[in-house]
PDB file of N, CA and C in Angstrom:
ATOM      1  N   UNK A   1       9.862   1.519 -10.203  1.00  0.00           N
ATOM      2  CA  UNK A   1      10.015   1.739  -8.796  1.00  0.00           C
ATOM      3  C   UNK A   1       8.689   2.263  -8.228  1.00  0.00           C
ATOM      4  N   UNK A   2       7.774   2.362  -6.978  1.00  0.00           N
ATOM      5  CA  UNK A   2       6.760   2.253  -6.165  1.00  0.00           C
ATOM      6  C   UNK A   2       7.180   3.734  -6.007  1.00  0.00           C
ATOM      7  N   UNK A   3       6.125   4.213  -5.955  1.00  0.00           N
ATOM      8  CA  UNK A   3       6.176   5.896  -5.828  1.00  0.00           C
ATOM      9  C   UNK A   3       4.916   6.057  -4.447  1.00  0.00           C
ATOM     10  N   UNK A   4       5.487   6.700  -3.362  1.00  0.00           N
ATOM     11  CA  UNK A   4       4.673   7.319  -2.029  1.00  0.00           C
ATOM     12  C   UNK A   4       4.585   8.798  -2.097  1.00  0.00           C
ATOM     13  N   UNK A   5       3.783   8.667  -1.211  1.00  0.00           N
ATOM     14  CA  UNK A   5       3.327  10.380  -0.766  1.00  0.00           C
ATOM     15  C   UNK A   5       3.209   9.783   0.636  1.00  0.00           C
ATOM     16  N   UNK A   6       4.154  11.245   1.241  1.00  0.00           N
ATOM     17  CA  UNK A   6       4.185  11.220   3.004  1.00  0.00           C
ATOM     18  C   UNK A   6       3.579  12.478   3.269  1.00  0.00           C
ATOM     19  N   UNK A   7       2.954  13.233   3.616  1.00  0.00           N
ATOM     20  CA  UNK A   7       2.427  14.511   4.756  1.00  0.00           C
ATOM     21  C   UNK A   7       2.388  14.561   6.219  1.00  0.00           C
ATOM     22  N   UNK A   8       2.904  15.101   6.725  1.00  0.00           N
ATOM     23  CA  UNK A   8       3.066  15.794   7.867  1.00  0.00           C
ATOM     24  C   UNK A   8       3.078  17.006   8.173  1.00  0.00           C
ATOM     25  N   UNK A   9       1.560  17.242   8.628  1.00  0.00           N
ATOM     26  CA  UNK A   9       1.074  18.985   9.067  1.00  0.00           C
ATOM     27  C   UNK A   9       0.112  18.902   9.823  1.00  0.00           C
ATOM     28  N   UNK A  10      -0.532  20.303  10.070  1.00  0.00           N
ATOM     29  CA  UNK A  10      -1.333  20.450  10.953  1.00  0.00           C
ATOM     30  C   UNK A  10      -2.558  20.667   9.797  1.00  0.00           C
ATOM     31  N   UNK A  11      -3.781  20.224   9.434  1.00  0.00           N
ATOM     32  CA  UNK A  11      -4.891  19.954   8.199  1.00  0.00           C
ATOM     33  C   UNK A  11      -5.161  21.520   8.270  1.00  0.00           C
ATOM     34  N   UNK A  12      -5.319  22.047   9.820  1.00  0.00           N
ATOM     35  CA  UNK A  12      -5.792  23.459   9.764  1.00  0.00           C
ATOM     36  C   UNK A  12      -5.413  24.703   9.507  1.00  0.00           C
ATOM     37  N   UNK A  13      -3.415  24.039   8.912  1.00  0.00           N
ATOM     38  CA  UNK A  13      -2.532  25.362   8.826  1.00  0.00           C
ATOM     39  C   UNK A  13      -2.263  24.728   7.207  1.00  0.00           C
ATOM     40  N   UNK A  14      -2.025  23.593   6.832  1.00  0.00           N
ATOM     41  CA  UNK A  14      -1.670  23.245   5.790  1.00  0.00           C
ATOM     42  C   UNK A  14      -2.668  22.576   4.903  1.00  0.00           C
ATOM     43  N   UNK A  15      -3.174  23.109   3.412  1.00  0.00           N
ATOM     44  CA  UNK A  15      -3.970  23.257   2.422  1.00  0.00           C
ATOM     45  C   UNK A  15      -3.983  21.920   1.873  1.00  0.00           C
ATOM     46  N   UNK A  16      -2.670  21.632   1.749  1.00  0.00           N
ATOM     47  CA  UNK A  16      -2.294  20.324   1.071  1.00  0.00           C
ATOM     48  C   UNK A  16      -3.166  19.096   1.991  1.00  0.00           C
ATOM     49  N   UNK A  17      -2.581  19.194   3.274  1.00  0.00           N
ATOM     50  CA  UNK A  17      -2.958  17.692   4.325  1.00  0.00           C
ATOM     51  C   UNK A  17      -4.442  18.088   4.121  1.00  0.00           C
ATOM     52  N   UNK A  18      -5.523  18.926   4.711  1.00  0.00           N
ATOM     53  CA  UNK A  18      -6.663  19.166   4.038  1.00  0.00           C
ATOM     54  C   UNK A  18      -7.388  18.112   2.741  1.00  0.00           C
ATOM     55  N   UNK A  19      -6.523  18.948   1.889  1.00  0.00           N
ATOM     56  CA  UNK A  19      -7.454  18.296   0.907  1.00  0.00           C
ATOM     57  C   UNK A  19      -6.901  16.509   0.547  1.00  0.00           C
ATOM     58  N   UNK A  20      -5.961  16.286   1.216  1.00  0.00           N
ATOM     59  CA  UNK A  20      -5.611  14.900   1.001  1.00  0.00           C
ATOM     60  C   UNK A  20      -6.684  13.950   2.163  1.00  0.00           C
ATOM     61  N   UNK A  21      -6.731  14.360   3.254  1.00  0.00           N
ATOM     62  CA  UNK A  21      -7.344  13.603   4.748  1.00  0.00           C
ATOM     63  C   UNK A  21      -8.602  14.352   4.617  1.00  0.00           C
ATOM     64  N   UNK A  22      -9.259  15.520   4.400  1.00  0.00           N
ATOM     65  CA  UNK A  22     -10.871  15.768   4.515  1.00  0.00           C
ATOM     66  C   UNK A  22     -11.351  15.645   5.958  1.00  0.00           C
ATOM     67  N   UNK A  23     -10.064  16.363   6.986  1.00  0.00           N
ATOM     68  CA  UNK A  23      -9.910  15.972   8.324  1.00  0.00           C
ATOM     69  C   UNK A  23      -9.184  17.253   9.054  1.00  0.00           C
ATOM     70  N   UNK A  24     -10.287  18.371   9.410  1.00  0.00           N
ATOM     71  CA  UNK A  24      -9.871  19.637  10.084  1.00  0.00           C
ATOM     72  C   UNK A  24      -9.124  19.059  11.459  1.00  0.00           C
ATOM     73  N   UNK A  25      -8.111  19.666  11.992  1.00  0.00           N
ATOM     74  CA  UNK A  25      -7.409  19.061  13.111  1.00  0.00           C
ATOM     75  C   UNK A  25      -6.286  20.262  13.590  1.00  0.00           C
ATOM     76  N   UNK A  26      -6.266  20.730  14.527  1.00  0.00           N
ATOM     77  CA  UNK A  26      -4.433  21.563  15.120  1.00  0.00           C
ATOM     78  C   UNK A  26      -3.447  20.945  15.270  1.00  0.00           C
ATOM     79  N   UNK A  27      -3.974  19.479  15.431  1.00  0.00           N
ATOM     80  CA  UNK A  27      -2.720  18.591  15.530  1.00  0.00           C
ATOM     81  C   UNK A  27      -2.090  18.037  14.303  1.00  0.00           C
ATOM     82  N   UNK A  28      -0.851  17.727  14.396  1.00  0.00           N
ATOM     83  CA  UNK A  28       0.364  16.982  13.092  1.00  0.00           C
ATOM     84  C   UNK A  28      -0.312  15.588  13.192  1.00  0.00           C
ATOM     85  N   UNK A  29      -0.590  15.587  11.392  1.00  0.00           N
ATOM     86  CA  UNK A  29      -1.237  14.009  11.383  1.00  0.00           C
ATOM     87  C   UNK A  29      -0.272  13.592  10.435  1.00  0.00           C
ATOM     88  N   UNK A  30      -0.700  11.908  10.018  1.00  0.00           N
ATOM     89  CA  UNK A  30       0.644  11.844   9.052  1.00  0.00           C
ATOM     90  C   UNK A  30      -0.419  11.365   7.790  1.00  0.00           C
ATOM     91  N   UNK A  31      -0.279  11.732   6.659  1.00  0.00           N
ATOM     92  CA  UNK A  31      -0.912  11.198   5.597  1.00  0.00           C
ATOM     93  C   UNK A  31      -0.407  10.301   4.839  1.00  0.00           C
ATOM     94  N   UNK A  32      -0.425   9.038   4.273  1.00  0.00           N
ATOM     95  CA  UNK A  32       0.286   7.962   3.386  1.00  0.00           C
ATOM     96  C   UNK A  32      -0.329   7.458   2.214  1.00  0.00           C
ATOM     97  N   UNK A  33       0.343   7.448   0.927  1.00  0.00           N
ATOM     98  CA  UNK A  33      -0.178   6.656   0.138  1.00  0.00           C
ATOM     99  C   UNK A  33       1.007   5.759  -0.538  1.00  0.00           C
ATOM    100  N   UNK A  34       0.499   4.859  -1.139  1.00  0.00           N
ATOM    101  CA  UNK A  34       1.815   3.856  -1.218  1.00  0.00           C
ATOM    102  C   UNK A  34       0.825   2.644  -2.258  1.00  0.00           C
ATOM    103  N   UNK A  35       1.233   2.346  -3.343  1.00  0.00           N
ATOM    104  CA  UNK A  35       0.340   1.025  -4.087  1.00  0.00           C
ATOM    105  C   UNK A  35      -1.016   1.275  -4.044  1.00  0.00           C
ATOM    106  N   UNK A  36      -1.419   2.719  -4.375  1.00  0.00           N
ATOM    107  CA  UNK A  36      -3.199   2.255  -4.472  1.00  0.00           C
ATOM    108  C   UNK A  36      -3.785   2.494  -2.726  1.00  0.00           C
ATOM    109  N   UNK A  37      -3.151   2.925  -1.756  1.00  0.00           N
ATOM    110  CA  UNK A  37      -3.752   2.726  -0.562  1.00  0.00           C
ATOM    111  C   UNK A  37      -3.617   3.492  -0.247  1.00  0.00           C
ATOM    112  N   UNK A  38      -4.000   4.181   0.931  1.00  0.00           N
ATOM    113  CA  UNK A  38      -4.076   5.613   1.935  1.00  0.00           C
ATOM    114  C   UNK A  38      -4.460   4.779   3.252  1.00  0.00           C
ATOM    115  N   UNK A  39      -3.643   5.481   4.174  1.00  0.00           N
ATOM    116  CA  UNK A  39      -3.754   5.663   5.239  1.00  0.00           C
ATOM    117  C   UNK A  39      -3.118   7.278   6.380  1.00  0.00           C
ATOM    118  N   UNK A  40      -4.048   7.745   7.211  1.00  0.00           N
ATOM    119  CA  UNK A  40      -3.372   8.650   8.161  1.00  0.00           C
ATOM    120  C   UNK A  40      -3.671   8.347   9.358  1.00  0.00           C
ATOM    121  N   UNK A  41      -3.148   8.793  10.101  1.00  0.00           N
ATOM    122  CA  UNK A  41      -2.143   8.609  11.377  1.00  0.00           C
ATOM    123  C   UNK A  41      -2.821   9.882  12.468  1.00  0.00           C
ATOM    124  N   UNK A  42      -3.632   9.977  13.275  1.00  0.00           N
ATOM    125  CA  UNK A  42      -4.159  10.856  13.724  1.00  0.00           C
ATOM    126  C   UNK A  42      -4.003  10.541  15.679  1.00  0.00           C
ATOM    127  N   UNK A  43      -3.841  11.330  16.533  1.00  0.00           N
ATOM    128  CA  UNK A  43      -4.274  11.282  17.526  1.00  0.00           C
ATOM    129  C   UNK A  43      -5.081  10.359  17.953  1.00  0.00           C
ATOM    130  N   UNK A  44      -5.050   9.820  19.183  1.00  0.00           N
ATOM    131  CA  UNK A  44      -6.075   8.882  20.027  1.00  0.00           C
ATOM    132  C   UNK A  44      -7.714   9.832  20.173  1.00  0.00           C
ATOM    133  N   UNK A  45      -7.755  11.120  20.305  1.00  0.00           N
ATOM    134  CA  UNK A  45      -8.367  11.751  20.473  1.00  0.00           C
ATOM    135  C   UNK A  45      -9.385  12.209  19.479  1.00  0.00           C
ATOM    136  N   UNK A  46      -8.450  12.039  18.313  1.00  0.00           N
ATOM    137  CA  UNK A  46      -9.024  12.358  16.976  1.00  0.00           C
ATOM    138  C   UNK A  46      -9.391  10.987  16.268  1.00  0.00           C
ATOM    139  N   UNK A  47      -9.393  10.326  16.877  1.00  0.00           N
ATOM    140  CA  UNK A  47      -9.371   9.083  15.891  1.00  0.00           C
ATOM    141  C   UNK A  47     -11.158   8.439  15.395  1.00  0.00           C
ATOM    142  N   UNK A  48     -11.943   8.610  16.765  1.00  0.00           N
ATOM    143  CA  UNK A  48     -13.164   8.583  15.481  1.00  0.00           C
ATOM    144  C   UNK A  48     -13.994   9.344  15.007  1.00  0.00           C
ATOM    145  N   UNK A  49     -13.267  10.962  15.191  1.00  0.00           N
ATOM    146  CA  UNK A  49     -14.193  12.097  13.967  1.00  0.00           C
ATOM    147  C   UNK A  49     -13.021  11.406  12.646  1.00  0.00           C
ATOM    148  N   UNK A  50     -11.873  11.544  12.588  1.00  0.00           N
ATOM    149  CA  UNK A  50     -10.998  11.042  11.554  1.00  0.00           C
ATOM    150  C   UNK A  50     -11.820   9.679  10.931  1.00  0.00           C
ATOM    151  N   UNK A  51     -12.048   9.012  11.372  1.00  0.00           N
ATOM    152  CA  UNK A  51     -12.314   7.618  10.584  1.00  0.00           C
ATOM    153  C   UNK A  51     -13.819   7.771  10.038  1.00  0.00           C
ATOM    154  N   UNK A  52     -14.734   8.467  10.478  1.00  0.00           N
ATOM    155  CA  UNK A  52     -16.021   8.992  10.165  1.00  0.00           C
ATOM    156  C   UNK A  52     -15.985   9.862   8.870  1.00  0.00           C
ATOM    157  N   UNK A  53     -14.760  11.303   9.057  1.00  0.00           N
ATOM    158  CA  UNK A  53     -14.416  12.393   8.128  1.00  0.00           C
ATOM    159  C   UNK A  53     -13.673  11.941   6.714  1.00  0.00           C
ATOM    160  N   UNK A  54     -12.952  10.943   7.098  1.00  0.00           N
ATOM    161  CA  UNK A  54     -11.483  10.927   6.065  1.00  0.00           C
ATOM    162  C   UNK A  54     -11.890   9.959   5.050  1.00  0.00           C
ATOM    163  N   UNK A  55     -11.261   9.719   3.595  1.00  0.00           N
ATOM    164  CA  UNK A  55     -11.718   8.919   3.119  1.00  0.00           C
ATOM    165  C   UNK A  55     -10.337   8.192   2.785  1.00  0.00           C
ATOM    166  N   UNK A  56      -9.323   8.185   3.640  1.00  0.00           N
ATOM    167  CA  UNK A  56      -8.346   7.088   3.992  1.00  0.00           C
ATOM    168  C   UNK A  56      -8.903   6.016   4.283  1.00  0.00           C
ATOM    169  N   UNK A  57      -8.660   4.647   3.554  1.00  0.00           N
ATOM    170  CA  UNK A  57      -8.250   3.531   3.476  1.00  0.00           C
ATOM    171  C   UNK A  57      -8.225   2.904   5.433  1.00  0.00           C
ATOM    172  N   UNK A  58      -7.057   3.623   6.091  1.00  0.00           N
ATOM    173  CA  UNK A  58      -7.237   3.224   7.153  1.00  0.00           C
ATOM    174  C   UNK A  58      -6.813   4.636   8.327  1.00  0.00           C
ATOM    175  N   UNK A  59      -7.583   3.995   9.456  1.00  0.00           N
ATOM    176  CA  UNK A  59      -7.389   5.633   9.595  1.00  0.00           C
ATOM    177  C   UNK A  59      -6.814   4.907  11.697  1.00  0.00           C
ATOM    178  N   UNK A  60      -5.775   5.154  11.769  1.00  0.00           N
ATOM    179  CA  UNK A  60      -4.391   4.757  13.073  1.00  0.00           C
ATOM    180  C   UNK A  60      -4.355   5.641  13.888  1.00  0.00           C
ATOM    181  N   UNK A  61      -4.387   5.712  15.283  1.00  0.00           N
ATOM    182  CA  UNK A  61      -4.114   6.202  16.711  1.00  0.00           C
ATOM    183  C   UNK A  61      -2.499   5.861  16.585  1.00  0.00           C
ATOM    184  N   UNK A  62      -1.843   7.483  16.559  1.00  0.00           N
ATOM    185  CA  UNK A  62      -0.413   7.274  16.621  1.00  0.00           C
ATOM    186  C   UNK A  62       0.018   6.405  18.048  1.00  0.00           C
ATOM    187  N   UNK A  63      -0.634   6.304  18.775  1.00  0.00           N
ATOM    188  CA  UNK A  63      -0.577   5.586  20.380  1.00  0.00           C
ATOM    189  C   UNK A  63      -0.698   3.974  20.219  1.00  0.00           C
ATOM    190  N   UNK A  64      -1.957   3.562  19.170  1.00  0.00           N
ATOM    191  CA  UNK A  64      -1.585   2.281  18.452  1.00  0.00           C
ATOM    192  C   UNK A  64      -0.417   1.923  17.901  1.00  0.00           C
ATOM    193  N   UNK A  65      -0.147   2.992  17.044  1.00  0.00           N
ATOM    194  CA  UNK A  65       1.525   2.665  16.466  1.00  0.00           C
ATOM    195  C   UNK A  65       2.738   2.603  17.486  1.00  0.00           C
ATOM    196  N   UNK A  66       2.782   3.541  18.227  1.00  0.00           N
ATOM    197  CA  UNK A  66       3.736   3.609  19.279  1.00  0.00           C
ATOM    198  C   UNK A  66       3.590   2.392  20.307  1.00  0.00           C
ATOM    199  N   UNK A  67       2.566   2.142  20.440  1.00  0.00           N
ATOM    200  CA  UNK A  67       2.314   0.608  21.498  1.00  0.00           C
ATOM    201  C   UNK A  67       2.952  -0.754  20.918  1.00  0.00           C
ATOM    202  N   UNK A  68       2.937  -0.624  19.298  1.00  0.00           N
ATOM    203  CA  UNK A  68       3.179  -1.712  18.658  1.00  0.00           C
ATOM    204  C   UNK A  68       4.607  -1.610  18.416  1.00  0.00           C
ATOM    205  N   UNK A  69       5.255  -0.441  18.142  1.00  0.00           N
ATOM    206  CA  UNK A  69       6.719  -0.449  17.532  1.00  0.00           C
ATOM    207  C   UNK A  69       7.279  -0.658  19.079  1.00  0.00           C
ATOM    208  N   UNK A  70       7.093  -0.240  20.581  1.00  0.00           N
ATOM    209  CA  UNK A  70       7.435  -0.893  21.641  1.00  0.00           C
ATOM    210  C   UNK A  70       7.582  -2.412  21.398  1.00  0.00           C
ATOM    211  N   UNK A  71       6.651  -2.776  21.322  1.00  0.00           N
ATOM    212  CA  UNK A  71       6.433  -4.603  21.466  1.00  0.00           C
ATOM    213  C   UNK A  71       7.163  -4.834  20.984  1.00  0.00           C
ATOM    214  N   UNK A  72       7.863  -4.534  19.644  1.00  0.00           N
ATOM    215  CA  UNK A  72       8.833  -4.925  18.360  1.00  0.00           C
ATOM    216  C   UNK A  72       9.939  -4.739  18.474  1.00  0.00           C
ATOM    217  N   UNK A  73      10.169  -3.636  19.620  1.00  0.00           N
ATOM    218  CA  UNK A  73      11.518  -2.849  19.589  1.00  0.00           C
ATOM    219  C   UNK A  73      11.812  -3.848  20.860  1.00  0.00           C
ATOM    220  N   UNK A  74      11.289  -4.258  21.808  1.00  0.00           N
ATOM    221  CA  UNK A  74      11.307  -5.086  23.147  1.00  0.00           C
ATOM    222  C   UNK A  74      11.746  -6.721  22.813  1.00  0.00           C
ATOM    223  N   UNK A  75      11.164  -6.878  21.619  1.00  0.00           N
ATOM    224  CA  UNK A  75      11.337  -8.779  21.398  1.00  0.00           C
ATOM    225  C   UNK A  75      12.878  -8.783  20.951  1.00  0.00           C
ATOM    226  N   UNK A  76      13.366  -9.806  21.627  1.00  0.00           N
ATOM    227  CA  UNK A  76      14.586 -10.734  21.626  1.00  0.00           C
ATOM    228  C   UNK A  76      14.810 -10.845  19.671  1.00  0.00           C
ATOM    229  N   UNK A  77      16.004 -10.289  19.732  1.00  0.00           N
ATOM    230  CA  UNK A  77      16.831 -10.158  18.181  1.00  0.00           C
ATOM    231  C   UNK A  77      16.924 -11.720  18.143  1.00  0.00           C
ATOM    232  N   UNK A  78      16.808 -12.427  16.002  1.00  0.00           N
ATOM    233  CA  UNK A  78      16.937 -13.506  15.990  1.00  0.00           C
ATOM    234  C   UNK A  78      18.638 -13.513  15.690  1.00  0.00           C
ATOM    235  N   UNK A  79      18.880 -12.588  14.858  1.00  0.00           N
ATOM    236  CA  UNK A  79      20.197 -12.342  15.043  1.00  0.00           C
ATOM    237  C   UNK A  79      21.402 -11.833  16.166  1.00  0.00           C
ATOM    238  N   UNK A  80      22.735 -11.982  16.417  1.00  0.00           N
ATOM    239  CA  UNK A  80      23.480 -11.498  17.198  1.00  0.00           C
ATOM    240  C   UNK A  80      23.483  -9.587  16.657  1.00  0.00           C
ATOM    241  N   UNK A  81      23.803  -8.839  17.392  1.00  0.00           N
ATOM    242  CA  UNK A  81      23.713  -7.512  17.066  1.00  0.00           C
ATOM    243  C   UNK A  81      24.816  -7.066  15.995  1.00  0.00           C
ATOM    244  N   UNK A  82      25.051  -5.841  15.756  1.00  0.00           N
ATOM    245  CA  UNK A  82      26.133  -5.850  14.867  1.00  0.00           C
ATOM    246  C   UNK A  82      26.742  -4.763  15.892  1.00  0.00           C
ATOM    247  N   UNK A  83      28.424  -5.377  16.885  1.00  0.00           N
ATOM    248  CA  UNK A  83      29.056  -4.348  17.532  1.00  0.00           C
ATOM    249  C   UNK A  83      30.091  -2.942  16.555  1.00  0.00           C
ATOM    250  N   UNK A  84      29.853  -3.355  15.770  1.00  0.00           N
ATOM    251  CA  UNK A  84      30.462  -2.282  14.668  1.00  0.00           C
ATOM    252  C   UNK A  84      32.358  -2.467  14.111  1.00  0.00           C
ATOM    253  N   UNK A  85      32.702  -3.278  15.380  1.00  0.00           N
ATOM    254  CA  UNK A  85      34.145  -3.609  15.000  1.00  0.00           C
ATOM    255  C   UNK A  85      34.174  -4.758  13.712  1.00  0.00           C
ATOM    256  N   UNK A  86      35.903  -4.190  13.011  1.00  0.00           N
ATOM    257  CA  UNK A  86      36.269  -4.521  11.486  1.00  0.00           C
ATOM    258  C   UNK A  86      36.881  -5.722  11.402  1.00  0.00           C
ATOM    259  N   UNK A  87      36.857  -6.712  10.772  1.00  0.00           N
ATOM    260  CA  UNK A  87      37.518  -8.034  10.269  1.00  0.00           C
ATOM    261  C   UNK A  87      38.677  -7.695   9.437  1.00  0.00           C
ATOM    262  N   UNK A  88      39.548  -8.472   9.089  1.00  0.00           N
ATOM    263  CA  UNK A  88      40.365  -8.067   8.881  1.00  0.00           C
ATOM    264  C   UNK A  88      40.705  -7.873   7.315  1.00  0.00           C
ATOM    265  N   UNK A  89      39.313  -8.037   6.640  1.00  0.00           N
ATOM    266  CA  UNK A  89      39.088  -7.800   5.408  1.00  0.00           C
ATOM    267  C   UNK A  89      38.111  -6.838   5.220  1.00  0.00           C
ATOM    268  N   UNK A  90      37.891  -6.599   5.875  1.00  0.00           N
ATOM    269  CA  UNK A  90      36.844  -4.944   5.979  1.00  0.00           C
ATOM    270  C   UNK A  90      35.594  -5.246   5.835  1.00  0.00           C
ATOM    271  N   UNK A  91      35.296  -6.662   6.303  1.00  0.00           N
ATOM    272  CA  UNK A  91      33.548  -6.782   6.105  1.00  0.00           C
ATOM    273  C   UNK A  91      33.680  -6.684   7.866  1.00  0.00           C
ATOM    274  N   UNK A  92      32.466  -6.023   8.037  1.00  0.00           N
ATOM    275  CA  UNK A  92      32.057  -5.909   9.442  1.00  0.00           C
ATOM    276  C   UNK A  92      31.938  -6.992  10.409  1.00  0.00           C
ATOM    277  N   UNK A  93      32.384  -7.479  11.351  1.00  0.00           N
ATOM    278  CA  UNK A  93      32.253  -8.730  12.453  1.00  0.00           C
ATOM    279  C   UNK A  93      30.649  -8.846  12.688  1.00  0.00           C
ATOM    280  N   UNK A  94      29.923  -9.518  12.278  1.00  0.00           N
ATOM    281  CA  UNK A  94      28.946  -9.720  13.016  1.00  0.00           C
ATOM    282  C   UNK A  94      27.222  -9.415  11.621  1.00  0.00           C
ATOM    283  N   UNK A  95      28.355  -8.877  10.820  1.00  0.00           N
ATOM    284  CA  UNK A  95      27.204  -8.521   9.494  1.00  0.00           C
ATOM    285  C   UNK A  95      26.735  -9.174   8.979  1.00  0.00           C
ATOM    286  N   UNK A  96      25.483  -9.580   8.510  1.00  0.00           N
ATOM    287  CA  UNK A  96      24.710 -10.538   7.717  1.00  0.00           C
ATOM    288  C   UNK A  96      24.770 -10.623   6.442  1.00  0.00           C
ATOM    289  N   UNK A  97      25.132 -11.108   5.382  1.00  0.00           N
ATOM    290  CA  UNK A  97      24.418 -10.652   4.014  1.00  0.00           C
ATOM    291  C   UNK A  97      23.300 -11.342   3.776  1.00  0.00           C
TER     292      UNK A  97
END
């Protein structure tokens, strides 16, 4: 099974995010590793002392992310939704397998 590391802190209160990002900050950043890769998640504001400082892999404007999960959350489902009502065999109306 694929083993991650998530962080979420402030680099300047928490020791750990520090020494993972190499990225002094007051603000909550998010740190990721996942398969060999790193990436954190920093402020629009912070984003190019972060990408200069950090030696993350990739270094994201949470405002990039939030702009994009809009777009995603906005596009037309290919599927019908799932209204939550029961069939009469107890698989859900509307569920995919």
């Amino acid at each position: 099974m694929a083993e991650g590391l998530l962080l979420v802190a402030e680099s300047m209160a928490n020791g750990d995010m520090y020494a993972a990002a190499r990225f002094l900050t007051g603000d909550p950043v998010l740190w990721l590793e996942a398969d060999g890769r790193t990436a954190l998640v920093v402020t629009g504001f912070d984003l190019e002392l972060a990408s200069r400082q950090s030696p993350a892999d990739e270094v994201w404007a949470v405002e990039e992310l939030t702009s994009a999960f809009a777009l995603y959350a906005s596009a037309k489902p290919v599927r019908p939704a799932f209204d939550g009502k029961k069939s009469r065999g107890g698989t859900p109306v509307g569920a995919h397998q």
